[in-house]
N, C-alpha and C. Protein backbone atom coordinates (compact mmCIF):
# COMPACT_ATOMS: atom_id res chain seq x y z
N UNK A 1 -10.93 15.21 33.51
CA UNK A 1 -11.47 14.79 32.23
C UNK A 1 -10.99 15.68 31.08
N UNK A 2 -10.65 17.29 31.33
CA UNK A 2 -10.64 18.02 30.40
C UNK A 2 -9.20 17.94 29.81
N UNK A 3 -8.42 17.35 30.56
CA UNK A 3 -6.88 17.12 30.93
C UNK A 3 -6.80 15.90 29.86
N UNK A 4 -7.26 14.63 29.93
CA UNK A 4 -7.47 13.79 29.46
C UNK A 4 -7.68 14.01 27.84
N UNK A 5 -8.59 14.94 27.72
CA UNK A 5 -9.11 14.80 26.25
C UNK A 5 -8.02 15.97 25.64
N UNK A 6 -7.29 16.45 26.27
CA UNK A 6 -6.19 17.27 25.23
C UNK A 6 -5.45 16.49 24.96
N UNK A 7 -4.66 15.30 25.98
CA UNK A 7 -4.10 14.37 26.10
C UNK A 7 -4.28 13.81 24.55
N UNK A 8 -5.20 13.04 24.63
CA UNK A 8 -5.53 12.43 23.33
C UNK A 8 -5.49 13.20 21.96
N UNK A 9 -6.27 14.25 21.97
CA UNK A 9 -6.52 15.14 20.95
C UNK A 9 -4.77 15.74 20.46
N UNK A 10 -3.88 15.49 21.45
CA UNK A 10 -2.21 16.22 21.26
C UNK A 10 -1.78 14.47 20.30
N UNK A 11 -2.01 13.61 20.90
CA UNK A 11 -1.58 12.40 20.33
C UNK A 11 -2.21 11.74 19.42
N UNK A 12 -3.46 12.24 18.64
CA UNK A 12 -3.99 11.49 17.40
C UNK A 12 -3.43 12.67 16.38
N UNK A 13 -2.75 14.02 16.44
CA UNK A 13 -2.79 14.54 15.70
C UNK A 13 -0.95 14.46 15.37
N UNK A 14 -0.86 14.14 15.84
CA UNK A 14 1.09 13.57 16.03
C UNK A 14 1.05 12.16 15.87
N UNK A 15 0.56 11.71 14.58
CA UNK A 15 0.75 10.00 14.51
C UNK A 15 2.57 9.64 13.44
N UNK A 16 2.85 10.58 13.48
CA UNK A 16 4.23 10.49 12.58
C UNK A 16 3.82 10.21 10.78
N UNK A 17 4.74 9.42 10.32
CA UNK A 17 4.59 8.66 8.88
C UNK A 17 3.66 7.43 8.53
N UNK A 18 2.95 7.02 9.68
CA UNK A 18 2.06 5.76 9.88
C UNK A 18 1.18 5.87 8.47
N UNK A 19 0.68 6.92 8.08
CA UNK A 19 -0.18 6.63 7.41
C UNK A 19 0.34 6.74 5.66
N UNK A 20 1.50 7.87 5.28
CA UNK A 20 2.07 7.59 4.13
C UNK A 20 2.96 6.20 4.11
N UNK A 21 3.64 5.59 5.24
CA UNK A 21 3.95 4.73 4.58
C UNK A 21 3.14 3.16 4.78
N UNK A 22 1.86 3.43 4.93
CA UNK A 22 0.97 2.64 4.56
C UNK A 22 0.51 2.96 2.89
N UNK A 23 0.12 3.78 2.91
CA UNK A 23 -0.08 4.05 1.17
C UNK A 23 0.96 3.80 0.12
N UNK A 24 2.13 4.21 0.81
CA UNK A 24 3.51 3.54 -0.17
C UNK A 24 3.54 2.10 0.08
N UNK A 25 2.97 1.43 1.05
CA UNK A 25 3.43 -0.13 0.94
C UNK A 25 2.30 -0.57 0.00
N UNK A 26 0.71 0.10 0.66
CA UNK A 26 0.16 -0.71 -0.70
C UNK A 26 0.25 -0.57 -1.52
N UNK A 27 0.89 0.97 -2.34
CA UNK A 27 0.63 0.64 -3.78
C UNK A 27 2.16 0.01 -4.51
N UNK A 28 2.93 0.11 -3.50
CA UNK A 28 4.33 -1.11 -3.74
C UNK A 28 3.20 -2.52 -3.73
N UNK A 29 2.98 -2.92 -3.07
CA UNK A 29 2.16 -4.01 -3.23
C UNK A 29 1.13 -4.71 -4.85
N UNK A 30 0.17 -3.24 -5.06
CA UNK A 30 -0.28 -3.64 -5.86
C UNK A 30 0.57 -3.26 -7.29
N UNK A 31 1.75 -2.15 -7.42
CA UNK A 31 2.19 -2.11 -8.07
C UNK A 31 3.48 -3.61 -8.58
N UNK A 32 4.04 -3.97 -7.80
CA UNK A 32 4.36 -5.31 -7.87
C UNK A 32 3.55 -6.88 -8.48
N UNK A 33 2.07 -6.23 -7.53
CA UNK A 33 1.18 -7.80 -8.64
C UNK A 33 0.64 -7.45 -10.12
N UNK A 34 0.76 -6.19 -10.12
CA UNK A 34 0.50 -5.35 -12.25
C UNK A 34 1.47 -5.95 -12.74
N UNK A 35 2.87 -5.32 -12.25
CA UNK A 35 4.17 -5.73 -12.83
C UNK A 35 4.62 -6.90 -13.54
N UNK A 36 4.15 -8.18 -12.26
CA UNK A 36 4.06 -9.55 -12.19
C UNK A 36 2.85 -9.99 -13.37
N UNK A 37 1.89 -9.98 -13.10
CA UNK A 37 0.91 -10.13 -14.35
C UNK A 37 1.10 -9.77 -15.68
N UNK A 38 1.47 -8.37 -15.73
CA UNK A 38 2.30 -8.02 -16.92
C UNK A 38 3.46 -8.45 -17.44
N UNK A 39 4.78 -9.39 -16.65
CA UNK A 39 5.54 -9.70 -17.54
C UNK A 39 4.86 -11.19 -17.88
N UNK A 40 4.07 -11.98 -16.47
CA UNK A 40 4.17 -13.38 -16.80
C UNK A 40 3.62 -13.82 -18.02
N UNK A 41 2.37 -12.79 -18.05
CA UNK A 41 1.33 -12.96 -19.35
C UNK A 41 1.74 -13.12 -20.46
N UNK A 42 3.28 -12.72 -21.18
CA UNK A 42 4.42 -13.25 -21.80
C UNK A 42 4.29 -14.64 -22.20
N UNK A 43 4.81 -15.19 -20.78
CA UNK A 43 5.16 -16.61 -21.27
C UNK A 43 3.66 -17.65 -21.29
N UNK A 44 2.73 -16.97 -21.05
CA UNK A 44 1.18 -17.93 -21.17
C UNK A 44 1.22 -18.91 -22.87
N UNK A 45 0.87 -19.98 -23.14
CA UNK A 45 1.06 -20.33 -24.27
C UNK A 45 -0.30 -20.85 -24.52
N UNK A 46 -0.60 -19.94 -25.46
CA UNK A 46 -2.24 -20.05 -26.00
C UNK A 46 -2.21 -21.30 -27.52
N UNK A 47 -0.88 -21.78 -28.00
CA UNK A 47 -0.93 -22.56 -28.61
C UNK A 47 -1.24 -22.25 -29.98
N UNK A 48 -0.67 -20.79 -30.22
CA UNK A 48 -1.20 -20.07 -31.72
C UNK A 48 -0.25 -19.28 -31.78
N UNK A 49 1.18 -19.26 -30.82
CA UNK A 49 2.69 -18.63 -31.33
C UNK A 49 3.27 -20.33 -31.61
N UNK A 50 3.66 -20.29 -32.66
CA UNK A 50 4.25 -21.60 -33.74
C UNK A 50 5.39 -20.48 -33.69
């Protein structure tokens, strides 16, 4: 058992890049739907640019 739990305890602490490039994909993610909102909001036509 005691064998076991170093086992684990050696391999949750060695997870590699898993978790930064989760944070870089989401904020690629949400930085992409700002981006998107921000240029489309441009072409919205509220019918008061003549």
């Amino acid at each position: 058992m005691p064998h076991t739990v170093a086992l684990l305890a050696a391999a949750s602490e060695d997870q590699g890049p898993g978790n930064t490039l989760r944070i870089v994909l989401l904020a690629s993610l949400v930085g992409a739907v700002l981006l998107g909102w921000f240029l489309l909001r441009g072409y919205r036509n509220d019918d008061n640019n003549d």
